[in-house]
N, C-alpha and C. Protein backbone atom coordinates (compact mmCIF):
# COMPACT_ATOMS: atom_id res chain seq x y z
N UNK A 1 111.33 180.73 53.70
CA UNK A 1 109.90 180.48 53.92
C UNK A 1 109.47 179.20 53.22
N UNK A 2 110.00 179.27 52.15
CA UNK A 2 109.62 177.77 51.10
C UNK A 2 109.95 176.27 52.13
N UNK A 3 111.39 176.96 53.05
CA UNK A 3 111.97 175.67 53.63
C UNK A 3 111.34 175.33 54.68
N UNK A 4 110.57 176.37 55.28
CA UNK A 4 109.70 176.12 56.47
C UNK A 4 108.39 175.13 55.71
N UNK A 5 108.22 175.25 54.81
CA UNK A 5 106.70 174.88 54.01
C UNK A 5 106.88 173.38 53.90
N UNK A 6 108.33 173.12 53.13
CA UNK A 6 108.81 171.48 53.06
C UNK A 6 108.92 170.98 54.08
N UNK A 7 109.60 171.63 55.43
CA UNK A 7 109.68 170.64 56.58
C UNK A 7 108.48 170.33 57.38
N UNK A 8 107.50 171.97 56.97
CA UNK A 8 106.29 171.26 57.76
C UNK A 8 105.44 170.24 56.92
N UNK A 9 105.76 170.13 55.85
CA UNK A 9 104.73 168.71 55.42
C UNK A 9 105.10 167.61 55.54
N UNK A 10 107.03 167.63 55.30
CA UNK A 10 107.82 166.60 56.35
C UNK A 10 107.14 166.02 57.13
N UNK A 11 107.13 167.38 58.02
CA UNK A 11 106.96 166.37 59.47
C UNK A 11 104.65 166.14 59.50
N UNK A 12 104.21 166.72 58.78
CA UNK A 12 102.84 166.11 58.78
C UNK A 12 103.59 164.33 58.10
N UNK A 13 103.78 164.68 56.90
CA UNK A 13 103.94 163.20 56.38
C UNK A 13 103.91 162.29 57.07
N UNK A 14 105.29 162.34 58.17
CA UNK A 14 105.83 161.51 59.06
C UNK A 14 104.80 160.99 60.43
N UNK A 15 104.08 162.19 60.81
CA UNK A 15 103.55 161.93 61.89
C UNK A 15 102.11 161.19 61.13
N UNK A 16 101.23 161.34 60.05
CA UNK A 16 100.57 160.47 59.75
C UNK A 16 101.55 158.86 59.36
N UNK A 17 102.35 158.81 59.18
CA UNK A 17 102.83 157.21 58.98
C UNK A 17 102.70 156.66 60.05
N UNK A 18 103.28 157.23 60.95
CA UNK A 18 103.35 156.70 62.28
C UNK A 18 102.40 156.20 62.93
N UNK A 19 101.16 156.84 63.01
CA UNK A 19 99.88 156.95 63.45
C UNK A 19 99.53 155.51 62.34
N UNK A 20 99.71 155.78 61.31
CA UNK A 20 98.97 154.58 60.39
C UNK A 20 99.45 153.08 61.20
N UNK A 21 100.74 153.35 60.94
CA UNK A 21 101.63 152.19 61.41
C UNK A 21 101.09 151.57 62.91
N UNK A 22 100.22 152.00 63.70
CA UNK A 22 99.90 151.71 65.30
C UNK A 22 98.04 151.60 64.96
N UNK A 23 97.70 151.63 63.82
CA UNK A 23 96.53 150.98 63.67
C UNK A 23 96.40 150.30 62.46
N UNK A 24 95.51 149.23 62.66
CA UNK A 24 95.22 148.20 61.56
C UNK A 24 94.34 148.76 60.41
N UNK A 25 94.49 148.72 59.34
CA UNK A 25 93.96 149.15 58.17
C UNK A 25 92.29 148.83 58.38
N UNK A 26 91.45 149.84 57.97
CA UNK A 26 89.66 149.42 58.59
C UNK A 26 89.42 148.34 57.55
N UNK A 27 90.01 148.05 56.33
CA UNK A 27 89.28 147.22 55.48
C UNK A 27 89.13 145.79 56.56
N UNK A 28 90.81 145.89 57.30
CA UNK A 28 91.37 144.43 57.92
C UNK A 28 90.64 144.12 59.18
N UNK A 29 90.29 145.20 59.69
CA UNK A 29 89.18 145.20 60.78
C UNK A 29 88.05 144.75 60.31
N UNK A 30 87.42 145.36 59.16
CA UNK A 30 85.99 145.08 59.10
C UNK A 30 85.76 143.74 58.70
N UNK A 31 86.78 142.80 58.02
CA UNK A 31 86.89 141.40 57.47
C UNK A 31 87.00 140.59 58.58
N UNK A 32 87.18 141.05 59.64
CA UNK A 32 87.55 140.34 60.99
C UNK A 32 86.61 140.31 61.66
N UNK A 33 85.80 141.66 61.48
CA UNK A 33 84.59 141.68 62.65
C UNK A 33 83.38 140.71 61.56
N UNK A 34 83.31 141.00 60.34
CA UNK A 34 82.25 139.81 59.46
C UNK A 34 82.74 138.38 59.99
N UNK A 35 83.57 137.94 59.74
CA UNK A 35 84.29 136.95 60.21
C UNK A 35 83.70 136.27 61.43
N UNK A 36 83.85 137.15 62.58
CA UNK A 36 83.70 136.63 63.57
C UNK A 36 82.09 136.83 64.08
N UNK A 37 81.65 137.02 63.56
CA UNK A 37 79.73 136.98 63.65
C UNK A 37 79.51 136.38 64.31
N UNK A 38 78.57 135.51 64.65
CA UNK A 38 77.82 134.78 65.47
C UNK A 38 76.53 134.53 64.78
N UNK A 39 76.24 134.01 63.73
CA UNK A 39 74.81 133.93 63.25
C UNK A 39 73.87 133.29 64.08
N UNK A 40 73.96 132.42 64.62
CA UNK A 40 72.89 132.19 65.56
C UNK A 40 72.33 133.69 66.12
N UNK A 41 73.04 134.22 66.67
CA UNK A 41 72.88 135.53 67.57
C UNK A 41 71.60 136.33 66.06
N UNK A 42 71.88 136.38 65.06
CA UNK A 42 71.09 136.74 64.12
C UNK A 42 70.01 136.95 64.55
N UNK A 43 68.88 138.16 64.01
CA UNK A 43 67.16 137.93 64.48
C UNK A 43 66.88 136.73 63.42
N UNK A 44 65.73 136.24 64.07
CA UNK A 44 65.63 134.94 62.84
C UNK A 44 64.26 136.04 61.98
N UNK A 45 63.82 135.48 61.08
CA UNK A 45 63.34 136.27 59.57
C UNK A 45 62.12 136.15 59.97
N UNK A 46 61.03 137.26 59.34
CA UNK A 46 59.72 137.11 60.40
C UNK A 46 58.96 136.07 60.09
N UNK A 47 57.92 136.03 60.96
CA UNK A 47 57.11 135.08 60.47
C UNK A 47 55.85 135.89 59.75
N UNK A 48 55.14 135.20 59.31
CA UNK A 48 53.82 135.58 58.53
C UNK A 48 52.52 135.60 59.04
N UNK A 49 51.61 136.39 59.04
CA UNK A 49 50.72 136.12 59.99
C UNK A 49 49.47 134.71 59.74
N UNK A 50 49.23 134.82 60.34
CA UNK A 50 48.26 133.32 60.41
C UNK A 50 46.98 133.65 59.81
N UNK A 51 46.26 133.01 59.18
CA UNK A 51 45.10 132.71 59.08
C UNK A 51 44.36 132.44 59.80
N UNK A 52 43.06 132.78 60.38
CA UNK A 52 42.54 133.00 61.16
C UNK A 52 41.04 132.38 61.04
N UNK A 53 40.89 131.91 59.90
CA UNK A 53 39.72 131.50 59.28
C UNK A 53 39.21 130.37 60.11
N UNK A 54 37.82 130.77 60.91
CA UNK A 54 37.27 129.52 61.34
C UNK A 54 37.86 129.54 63.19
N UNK A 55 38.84 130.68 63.23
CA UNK A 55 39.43 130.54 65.38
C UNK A 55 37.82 131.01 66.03
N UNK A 56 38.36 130.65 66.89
CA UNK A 56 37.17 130.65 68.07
C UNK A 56 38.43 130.81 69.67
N UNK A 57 37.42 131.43 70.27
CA UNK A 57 38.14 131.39 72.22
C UNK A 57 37.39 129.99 72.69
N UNK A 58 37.71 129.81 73.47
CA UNK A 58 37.80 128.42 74.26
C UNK A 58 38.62 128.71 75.41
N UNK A 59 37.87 127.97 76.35
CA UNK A 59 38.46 127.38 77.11
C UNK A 59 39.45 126.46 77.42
N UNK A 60 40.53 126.15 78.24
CA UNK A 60 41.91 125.43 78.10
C UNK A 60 40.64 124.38 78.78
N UNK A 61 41.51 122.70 78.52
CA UNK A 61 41.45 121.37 79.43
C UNK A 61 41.95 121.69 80.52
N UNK A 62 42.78 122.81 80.46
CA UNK A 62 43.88 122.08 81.59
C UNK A 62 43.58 122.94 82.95
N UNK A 63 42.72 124.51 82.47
CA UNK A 63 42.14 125.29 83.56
C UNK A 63 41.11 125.80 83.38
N UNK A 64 40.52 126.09 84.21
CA UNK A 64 39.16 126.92 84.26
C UNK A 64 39.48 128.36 83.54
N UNK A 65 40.50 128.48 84.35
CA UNK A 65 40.96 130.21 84.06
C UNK A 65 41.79 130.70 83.02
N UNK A 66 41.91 129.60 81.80
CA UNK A 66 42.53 129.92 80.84
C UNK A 66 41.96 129.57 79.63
N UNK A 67 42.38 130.61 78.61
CA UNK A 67 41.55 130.75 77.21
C UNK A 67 42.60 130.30 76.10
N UNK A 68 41.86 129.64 75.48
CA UNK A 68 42.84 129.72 74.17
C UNK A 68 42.30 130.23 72.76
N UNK A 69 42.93 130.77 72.01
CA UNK A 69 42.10 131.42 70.35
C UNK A 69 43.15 130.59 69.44
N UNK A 70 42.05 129.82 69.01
CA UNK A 70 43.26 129.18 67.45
C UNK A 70 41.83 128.78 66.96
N UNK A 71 42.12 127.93 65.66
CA UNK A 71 41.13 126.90 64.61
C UNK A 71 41.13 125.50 65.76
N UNK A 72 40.06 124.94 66.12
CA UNK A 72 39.61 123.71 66.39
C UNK A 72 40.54 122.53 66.13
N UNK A 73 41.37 122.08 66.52
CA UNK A 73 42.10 121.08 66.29
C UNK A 73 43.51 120.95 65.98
N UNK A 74 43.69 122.24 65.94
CA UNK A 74 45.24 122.89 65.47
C UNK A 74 45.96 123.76 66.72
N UNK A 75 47.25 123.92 66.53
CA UNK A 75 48.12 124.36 67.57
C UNK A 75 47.27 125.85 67.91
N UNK A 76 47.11 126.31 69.57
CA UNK A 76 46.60 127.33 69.42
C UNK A 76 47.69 128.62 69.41
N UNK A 77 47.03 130.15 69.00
CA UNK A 77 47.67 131.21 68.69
C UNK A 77 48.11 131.48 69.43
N UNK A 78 46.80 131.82 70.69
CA UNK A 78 47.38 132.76 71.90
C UNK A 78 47.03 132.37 72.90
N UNK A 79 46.91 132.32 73.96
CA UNK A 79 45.85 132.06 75.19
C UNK A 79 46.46 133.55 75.78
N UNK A 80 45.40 133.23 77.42
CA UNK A 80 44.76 133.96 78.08
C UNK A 80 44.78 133.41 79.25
N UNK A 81 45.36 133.74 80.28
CA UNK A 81 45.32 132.49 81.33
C UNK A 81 45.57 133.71 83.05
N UNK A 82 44.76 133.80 83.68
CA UNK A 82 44.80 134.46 85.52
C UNK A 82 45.66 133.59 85.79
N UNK A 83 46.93 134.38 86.57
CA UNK A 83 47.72 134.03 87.07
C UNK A 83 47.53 134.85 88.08
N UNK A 84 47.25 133.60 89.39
CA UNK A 84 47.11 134.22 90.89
C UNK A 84 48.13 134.24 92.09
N UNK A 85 49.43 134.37 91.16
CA UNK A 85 50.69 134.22 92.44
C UNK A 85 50.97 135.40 92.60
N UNK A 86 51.36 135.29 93.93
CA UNK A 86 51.19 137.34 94.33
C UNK A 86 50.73 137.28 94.91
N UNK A 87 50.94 139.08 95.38
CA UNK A 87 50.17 139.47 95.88
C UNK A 87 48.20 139.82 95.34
N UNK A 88 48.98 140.29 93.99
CA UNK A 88 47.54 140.95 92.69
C UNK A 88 47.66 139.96 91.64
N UNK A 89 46.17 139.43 90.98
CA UNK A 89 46.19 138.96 89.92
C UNK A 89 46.66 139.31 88.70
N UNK A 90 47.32 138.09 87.58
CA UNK A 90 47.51 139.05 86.48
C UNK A 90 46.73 138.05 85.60
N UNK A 91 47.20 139.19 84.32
CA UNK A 91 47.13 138.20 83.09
C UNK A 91 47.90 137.98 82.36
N UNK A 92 47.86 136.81 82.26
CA UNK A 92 49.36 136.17 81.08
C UNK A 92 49.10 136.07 79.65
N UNK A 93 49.68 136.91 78.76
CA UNK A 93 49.18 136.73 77.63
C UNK A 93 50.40 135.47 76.67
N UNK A 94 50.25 134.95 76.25
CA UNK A 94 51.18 133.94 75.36
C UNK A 94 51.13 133.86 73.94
N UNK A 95 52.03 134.60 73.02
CA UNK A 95 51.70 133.94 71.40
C UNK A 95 52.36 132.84 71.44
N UNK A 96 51.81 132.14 70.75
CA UNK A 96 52.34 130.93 69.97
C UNK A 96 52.98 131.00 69.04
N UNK A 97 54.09 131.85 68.84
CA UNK A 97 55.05 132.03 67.89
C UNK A 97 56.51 132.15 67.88
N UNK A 98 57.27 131.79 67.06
CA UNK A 98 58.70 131.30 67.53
C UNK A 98 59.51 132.80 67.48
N UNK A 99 60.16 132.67 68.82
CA UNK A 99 60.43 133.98 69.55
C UNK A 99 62.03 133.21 69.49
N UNK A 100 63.22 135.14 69.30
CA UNK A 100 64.65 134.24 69.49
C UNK A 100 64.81 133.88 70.68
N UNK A 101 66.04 133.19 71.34
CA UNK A 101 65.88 132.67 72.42
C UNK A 101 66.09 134.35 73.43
N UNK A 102 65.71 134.19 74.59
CA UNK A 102 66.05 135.58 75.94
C UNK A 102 65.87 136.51 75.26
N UNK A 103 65.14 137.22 74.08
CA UNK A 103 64.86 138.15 73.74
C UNK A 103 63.81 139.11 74.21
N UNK A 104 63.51 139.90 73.80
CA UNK A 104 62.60 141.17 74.86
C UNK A 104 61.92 141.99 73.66
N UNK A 105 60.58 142.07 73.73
CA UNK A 105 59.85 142.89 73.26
C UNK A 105 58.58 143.56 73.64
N UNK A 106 57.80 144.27 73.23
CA UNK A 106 56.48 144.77 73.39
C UNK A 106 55.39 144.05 72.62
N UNK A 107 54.68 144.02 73.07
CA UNK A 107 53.34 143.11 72.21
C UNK A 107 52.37 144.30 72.36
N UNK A 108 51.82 144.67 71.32
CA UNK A 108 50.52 145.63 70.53
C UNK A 108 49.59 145.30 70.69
N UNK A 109 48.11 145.24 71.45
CA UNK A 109 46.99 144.79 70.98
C UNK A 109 46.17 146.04 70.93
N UNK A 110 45.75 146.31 69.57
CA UNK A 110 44.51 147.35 69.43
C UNK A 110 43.72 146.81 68.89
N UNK A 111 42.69 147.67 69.09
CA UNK A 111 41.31 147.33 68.58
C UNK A 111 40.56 148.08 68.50
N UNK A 112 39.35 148.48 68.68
CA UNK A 112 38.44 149.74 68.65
C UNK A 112 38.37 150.69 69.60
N UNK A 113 38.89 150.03 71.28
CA UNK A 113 39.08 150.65 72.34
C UNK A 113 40.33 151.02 72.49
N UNK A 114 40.41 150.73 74.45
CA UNK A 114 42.43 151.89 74.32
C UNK A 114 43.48 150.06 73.43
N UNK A 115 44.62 151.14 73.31
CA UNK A 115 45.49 150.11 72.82
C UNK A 115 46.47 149.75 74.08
N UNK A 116 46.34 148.51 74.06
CA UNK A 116 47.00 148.04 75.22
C UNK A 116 49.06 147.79 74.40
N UNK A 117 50.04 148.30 75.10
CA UNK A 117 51.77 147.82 74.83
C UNK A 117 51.76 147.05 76.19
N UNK A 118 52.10 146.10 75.90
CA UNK A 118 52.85 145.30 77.44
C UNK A 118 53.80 144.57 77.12
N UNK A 119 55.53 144.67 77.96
CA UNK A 119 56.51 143.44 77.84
C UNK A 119 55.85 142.58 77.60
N UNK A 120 56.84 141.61 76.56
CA UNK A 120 56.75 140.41 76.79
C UNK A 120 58.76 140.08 76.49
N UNK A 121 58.58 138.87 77.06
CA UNK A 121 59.89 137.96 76.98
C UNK A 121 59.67 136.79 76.16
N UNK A 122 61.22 136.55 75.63
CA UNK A 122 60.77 134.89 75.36
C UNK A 122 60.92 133.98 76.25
N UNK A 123 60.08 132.75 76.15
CA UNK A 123 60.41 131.98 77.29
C UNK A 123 60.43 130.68 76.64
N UNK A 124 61.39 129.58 77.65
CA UNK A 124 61.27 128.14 76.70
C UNK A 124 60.04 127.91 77.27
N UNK A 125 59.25 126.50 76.32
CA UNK A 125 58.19 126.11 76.87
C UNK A 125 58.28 124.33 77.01
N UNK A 126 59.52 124.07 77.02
CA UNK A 126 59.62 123.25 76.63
C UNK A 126 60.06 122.38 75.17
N UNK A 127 59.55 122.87 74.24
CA UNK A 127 59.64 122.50 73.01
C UNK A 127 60.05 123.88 71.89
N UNK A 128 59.84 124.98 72.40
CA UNK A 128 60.27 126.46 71.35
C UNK A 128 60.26 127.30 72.37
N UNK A 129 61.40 128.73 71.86
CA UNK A 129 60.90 129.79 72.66
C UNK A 129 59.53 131.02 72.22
N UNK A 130 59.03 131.16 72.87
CA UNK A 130 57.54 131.66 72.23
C UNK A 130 57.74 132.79 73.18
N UNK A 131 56.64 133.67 72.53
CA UNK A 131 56.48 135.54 73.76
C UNK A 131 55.67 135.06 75.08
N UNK A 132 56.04 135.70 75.78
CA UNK A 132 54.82 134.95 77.08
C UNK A 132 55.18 136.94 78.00
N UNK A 133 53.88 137.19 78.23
CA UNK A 133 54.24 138.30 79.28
C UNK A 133 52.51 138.48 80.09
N UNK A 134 53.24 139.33 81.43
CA UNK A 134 51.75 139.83 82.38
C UNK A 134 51.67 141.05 82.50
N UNK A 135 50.46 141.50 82.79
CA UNK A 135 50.07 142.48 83.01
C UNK A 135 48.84 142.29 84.58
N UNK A 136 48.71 143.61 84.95
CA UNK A 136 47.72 143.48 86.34
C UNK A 136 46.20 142.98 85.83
N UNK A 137 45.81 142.07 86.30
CA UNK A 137 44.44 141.83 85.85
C UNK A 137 43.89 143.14 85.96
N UNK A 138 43.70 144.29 87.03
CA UNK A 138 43.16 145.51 86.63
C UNK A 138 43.66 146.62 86.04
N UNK A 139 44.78 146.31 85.39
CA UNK A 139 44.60 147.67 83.76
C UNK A 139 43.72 147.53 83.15
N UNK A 140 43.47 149.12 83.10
CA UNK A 140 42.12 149.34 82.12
C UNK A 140 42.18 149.11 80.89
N UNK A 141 43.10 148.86 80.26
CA UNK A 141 43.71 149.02 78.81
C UNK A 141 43.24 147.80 78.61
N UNK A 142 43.25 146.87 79.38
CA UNK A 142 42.29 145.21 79.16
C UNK A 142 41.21 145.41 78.51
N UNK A 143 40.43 146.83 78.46
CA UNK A 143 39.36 146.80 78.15
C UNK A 143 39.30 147.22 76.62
N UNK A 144 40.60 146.50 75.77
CA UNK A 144 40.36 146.69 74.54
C UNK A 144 39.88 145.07 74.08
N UNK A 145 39.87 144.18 75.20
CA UNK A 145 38.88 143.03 74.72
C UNK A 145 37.54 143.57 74.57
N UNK A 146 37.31 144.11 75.59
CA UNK A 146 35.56 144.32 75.37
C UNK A 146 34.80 145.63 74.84
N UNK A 147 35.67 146.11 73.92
CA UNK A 147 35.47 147.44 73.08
C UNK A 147 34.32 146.69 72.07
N UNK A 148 34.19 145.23 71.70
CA UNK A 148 33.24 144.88 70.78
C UNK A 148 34.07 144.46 69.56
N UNK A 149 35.18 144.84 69.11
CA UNK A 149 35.38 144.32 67.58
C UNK A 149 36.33 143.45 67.77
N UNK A 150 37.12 143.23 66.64
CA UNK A 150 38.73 142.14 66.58
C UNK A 150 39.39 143.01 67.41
N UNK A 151 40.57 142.72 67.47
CA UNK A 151 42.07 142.89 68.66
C UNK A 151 42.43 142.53 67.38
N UNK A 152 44.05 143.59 67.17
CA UNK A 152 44.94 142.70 66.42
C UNK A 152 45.96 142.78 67.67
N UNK A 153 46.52 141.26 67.80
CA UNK A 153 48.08 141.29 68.43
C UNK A 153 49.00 140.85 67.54
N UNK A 154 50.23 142.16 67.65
CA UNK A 154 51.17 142.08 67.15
C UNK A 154 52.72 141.89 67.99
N UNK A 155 53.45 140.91 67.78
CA UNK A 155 54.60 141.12 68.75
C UNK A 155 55.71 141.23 67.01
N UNK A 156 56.57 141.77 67.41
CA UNK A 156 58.06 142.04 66.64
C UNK A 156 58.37 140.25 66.03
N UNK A 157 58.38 140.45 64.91
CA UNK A 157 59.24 139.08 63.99
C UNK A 157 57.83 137.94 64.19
N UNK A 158 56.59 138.58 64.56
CA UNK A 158 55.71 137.03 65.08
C UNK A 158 54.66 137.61 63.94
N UNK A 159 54.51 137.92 63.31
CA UNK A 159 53.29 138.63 62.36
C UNK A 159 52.47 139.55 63.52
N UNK A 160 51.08 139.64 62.80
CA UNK A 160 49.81 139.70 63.74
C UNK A 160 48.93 138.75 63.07
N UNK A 161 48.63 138.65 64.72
CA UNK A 161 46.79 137.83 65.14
C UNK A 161 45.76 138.56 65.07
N UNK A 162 45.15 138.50 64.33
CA UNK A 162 43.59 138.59 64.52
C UNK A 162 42.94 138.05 65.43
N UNK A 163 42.39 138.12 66.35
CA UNK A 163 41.75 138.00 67.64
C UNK A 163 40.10 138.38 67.08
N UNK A 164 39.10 137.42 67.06
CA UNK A 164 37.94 137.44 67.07
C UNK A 164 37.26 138.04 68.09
N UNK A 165 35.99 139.12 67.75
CA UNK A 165 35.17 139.43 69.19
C UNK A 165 35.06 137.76 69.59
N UNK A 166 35.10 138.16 71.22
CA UNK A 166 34.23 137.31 71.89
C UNK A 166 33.98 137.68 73.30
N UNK A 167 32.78 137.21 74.11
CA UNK A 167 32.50 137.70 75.12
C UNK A 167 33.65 136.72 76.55
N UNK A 168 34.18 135.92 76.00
CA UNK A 168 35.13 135.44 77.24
C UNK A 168 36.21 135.49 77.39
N UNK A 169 37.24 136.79 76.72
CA UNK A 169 38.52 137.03 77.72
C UNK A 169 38.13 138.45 78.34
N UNK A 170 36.45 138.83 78.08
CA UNK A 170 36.32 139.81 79.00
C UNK A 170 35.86 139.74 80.18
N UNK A 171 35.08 138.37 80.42
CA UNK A 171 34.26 137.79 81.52
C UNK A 171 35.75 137.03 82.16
N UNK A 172 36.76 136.18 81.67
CA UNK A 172 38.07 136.00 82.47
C UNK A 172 38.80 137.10 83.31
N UNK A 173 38.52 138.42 82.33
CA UNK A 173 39.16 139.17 83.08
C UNK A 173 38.91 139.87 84.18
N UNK A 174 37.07 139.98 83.92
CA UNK A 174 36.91 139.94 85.24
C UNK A 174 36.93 139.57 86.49
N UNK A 175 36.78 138.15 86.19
CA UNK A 175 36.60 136.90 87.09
C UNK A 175 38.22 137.09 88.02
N UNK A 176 39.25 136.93 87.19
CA UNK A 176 40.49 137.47 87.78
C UNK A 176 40.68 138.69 88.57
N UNK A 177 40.04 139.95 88.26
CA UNK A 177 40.78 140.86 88.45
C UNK A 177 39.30 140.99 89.86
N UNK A 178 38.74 139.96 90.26
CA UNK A 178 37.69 140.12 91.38
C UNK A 178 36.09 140.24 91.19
N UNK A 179 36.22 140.76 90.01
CA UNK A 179 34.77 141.50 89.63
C UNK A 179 33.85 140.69 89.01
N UNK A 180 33.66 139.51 88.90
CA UNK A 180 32.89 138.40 88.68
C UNK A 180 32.97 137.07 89.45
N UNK A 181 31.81 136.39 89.46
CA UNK A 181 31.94 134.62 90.05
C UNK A 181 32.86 134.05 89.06
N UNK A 182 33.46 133.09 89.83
CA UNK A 182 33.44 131.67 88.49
C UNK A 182 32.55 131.32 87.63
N UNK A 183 32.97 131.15 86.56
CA UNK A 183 32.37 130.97 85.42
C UNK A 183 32.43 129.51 86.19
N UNK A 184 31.02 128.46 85.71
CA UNK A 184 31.00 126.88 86.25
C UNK A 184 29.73 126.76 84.81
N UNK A 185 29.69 127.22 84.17
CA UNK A 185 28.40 126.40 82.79
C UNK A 185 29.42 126.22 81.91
N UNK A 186 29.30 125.60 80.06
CA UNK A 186 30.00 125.38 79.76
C UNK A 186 30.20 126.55 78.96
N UNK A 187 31.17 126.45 78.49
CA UNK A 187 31.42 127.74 76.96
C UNK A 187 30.58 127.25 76.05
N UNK A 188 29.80 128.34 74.92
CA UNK A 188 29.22 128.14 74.01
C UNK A 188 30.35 128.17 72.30
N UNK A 189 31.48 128.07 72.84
CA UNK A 189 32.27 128.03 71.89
C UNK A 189 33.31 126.62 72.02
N UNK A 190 33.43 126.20 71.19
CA UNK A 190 34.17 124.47 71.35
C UNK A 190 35.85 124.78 71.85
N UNK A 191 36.18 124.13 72.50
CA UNK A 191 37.51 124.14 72.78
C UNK A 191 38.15 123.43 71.81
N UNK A 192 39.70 124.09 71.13
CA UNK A 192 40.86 123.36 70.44
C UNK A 192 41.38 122.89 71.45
N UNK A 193 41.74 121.21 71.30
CA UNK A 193 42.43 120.52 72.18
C UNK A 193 43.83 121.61 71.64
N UNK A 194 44.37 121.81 72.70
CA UNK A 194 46.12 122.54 72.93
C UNK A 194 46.88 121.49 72.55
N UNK A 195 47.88 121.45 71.50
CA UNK A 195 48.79 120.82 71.17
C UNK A 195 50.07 121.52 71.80
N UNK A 196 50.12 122.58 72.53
CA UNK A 196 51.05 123.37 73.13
C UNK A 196 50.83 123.91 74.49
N UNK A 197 51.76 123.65 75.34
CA UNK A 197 51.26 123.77 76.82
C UNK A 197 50.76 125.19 76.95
């Protein structure tokens, strides 16, 4: 019985060597897989949220139908812009914040009303990749612009924005989604020339 006891640990012994011997030790793996990283591929480190002191909505130069929120003279945060290709209007929301490249997230905006989640992607713009995503000009969830208080928007690695009340990405959104004229007087709020398309 003793001799049965020695040969069976024998043969365990043996059959773990074997097995060892047909795989690579994990330390030698795991030095290989650090090794071979890709840091670019890395998330890049977040950003911080902005100061907000002194933003205002405005109107873009470049359209009737697009808003921008930053400080007067400085790169803006976010815009706001009807996009009418399609069949249905949307709205394009855009941070101005450095997004990794083809990455994919949700952007947050709450406020006192419903809380709006909508994709966003990164997209080049030319000069950085930034969040850019749409939604139907008629979700109701739009109507956490015109609940009356701040919006915070938050996207992943971009901080949050503070979004000031104001009465014109709720009058855009109407105007888009059918339910108002063109706006044609001027804004009572100054436009930041866009340093960013």
């Amino acid at each position: 019985m003793a001799g049965n006891r020695v040969r069976h640990a024998a043969g365990l012994a043996l059959a773990c060597a074997l097995v060892a011997a047909c795989q690579p030790p994990a330390a030698d793996n795991y030095v290989t897989r650090t090794e071979l990283t890709d840091h670019a591929r890395m998330p890049s480190p977040p950003a911080a949220s902005p100061d907000v002191t002194g933003a205002v909505w405005a109107p873009s130069g470049a359209s009737a139908e697009r808003l921008l929120y930053g400080i007067p003279g400085e790169q803006p945060l976010l815009a706001l812009e009807c996009a009418r290709q399609g069949a249905a209007p949307s709205i394009m929301v855009t941070r101005y914040v450095r997004a990794d490249a083809e990455a994919k997230a949700l952007m947050a905006l709450v406020g006192t009303g419903p809380v709006l989640r909508m994709p966003v992607d990164a997209v080049w713009n030319g000069r950085a990749w930034i969040w850019q995503g749409a939604i139907p000009a008629t979700e109701p969830r739009l109507a956490v612009f015109a609940a009356g208080g701040p919006v915070r928007a938050t996207v992943p690695g971009g901080g949050a924005v503070e979004l000031h009340s104001s009465p014109l990405p709720t009058a855009l959104i109407a105007r888009c989604a059918g339910n108002a004229a063109p706006e044609t007087g001027p804004s009572a709020e100054p436009a930041p020339p866009p340093t960013a398309p």
